[in-house]
Protein backbone atom coordinates (compact mmCIF):
# COMPACT_ATOMS: atom_id res chain seq x y z
CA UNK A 1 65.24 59.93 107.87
CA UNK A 2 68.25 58.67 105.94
CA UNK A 3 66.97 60.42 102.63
CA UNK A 4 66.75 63.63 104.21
CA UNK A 5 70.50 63.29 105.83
CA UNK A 6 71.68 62.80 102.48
CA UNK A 7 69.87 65.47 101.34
CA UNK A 8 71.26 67.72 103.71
CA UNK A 9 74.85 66.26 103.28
CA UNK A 10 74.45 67.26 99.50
CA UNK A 11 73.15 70.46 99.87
CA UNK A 12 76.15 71.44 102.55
CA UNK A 13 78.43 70.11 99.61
CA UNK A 14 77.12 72.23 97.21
CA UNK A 15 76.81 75.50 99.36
CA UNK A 16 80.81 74.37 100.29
CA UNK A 17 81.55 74.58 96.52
CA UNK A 18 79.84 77.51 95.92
CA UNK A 19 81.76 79.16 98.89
CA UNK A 20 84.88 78.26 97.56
CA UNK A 21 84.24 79.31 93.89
CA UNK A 22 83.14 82.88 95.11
CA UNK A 23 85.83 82.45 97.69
CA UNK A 24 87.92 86.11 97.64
CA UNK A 25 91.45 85.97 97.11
CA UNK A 26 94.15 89.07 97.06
CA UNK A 27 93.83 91.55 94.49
CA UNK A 28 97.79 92.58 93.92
CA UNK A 29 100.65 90.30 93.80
CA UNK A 30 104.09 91.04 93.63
CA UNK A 31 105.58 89.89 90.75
CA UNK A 32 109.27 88.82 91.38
CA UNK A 33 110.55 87.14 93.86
CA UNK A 34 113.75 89.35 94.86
CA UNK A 35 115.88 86.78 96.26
CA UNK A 36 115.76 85.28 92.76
CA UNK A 37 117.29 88.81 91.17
CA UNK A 38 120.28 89.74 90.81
CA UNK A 39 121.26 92.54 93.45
CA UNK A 40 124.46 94.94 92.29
CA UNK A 41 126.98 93.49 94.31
CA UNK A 42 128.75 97.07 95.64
CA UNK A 43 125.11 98.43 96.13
CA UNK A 44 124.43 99.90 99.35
CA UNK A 45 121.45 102.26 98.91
CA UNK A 46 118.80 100.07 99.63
CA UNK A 47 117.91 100.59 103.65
CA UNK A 48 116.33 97.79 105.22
CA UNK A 49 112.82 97.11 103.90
CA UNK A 50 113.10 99.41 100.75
CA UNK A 51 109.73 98.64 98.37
CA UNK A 52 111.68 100.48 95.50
CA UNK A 53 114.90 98.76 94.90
CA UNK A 54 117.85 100.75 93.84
CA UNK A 55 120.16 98.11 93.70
CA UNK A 56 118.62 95.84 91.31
CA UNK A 57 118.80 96.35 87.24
CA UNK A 58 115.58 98.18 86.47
CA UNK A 59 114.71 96.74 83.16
CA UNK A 60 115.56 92.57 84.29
CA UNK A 61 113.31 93.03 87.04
CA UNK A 62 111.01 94.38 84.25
CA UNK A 63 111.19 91.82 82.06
CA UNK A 64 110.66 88.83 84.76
CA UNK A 65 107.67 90.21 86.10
CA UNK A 66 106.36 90.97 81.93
CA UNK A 67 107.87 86.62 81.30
CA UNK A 68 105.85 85.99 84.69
CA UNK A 69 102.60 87.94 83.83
CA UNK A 70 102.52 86.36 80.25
CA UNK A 71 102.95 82.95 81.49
CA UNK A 72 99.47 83.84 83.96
CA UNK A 73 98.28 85.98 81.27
CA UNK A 74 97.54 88.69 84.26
CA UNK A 75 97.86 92.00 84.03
CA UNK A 76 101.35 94.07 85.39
CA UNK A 77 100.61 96.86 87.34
CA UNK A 78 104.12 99.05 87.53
CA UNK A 79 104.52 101.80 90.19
CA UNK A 80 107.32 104.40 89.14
CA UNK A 81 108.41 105.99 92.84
CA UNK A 82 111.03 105.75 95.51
CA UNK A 83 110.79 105.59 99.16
CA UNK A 84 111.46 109.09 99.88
CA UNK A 85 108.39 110.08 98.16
CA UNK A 86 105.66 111.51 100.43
CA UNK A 87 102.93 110.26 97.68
CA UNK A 88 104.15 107.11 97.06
CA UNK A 89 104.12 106.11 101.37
CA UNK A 90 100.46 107.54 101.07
CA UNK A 91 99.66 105.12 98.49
CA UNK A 92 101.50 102.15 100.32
CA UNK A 93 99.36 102.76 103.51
CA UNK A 94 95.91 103.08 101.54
CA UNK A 95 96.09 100.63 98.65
CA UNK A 96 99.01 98.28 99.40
CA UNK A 97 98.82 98.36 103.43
CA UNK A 98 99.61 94.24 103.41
CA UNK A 99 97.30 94.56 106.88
CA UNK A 100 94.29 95.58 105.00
CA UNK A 101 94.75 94.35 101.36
CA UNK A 102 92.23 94.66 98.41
CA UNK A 103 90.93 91.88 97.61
CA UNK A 104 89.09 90.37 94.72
CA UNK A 105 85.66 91.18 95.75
CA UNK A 106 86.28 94.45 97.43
CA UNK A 107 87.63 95.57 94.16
CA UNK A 108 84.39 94.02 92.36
CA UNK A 109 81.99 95.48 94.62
CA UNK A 110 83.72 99.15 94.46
CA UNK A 111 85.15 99.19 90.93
CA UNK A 112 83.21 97.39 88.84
CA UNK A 113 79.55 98.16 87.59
CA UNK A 114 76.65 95.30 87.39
CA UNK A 115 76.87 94.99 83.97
CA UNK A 116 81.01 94.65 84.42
CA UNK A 117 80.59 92.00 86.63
CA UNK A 118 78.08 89.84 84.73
CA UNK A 119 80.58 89.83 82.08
CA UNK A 120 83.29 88.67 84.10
CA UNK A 121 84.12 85.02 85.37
CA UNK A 122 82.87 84.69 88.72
CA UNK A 123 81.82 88.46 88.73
CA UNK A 124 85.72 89.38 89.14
CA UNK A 125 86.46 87.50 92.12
CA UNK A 126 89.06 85.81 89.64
CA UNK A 127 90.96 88.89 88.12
CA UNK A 128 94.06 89.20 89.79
CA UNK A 129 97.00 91.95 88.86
CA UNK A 130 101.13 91.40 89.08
CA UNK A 131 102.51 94.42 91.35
CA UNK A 132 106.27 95.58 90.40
CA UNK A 133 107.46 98.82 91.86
CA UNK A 134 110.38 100.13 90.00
CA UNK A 135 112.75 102.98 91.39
CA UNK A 136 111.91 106.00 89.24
CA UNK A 137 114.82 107.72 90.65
CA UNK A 138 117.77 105.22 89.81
CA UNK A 139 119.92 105.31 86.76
CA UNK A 140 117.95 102.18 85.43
CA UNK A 141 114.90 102.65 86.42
CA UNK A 142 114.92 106.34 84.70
CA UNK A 143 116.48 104.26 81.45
CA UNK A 144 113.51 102.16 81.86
CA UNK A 145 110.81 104.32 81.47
CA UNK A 146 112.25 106.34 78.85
CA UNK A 147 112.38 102.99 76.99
CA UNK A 148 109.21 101.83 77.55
CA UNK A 149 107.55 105.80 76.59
CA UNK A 150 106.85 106.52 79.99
CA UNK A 151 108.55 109.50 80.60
CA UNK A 152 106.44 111.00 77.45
CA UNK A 153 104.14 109.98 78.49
CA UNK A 154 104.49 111.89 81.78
CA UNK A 155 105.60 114.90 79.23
CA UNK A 156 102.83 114.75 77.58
CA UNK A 157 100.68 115.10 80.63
CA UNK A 158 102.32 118.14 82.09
CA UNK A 159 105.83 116.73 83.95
CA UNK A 160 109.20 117.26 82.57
CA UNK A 161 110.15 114.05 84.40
CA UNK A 162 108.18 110.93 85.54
CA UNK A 163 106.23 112.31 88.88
CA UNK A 164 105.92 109.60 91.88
CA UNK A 165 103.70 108.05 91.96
CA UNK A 166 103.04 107.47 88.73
CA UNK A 167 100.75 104.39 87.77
CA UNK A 168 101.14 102.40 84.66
CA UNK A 169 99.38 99.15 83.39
CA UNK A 170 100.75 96.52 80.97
CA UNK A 171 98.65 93.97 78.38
CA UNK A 172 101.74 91.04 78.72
CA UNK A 173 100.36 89.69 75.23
CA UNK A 174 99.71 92.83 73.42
CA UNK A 175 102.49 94.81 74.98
CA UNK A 176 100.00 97.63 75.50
CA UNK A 177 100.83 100.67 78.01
CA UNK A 178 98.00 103.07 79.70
CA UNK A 179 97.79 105.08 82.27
CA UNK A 180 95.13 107.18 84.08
CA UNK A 181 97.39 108.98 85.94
CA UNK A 182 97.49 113.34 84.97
CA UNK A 183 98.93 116.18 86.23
CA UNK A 184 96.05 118.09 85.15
CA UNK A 185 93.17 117.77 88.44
CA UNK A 186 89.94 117.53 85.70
CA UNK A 187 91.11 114.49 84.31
CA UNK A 188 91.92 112.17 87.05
CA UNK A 189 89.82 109.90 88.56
CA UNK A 190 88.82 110.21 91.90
CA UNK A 191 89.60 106.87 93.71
CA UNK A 192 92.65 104.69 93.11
CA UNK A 193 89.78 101.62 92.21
CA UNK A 194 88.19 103.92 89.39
CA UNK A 195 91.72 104.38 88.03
CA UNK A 196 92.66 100.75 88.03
CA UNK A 197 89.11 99.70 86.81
CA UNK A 198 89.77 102.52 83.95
CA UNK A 199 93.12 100.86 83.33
CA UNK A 200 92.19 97.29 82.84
CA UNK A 201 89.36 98.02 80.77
CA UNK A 202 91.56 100.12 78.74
CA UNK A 203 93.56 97.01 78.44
CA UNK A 204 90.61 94.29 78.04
CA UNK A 205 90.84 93.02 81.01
CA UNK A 206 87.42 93.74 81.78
CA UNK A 207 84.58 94.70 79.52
CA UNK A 208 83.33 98.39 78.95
CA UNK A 209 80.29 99.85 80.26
CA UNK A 210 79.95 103.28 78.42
CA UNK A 211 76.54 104.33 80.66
CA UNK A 212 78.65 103.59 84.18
CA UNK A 213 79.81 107.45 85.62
CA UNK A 214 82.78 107.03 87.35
CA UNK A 215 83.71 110.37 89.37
CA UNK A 216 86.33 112.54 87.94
CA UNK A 217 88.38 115.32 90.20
């Protein structure tokens, strides 16, 4: 009797450890902590509960949440849009609705192929991406993407300006910039998950699977 208790009291430690090791956590998180940033003193366009900030300095919030991401060596998702933006509140709702967030093994089970997943550590349940939205319609937030090639990027796929919203993903070690995001309705993925998936294997984050079909629109 006392052997099989402890048997039993092992095995519901084990299936506890495996729980927590699979255990899903949030797939996007912000990056800087605003009330650590420097806000422009005489700024009052920001209404209450803005996600893109006018009134902070484009490129410092840039390069906290590029210090922060290097530091985790995590990926930084940027989102180039404004409030106003009828695409960008669609996006909020579906992908960043913080009442129904992705999470790690949502995005694994969608995004990711069998072979992706075997390649990754624990499947992709550990992958995590840094989220900074940056105002793509203030004065330094339009500096900041001409600086960083974005806006030719955005030429180069068929905008004379950078559209909203307009997806980007940065390497923090390499310093490497993609983007799935087109102008041009043959070339862009169908789901937001294929385009992140796309991204972060464009950036290594997770390994290549030439023979997985991911639906273009």
């Amino acid at each position: 009797m006392l052997r099989a208790l402890l048997i039993f009291a092992i095995l519901q430690v084990l299936i506890s450890a495996q729980a927590d090791t699979i255990k899903a956590k949030p797939l996007f998180e912000l990056a800087v902590d605003y009330s650590q940033q420097h806000r422009f003193a005489s700024c009052r366009r920001d209404r209450s509960g803005a996600l893109y900030k006018s009134c902070y300095d484009a490129r410092k919030l840039y390069e906290a949440a590029l210090l922060r991401a290097k530091s985790e060596n995590k990926p930084l998702m940027i989102i180039w849009g404004f409030d106003e933006c009828p695409g960008c509140r669609f996006l909020e709702s579906r992908e960043f609705n913080p009442a129904n967030p992705w999470l790690t093994d949502r995005f694994s089970r969608w995004a990711l192929s069998p072979t992706q997943r075997a390649g990754l550590s624990n499947e992709g349940h550990d992958l995590e991406v840094l989220l900074l939205r940056i105002n793509s319609r203030s004065a330094s937030g339009e500096q900041l993407s001409q600086d960083l090639g974005v806006l030719k990027m955005a030429r180069e796929r068929g905008g004379r300006r950078v559209w909203s919203p307009f997806i980007t993903m940065t390497n923090p070690v390499t310093g490497e910039l993609v983007s799935q995001a087109s102008m041009r309705g043959n070339e862009q993925p169908c789901n937001r998950w294929d385009e992140f998936a796309l991204n972060l294997e464009d950036l290594g984050y997770i390994p290549s699977d030439p023979g997985y079909e991911r639906r273009i629109c």
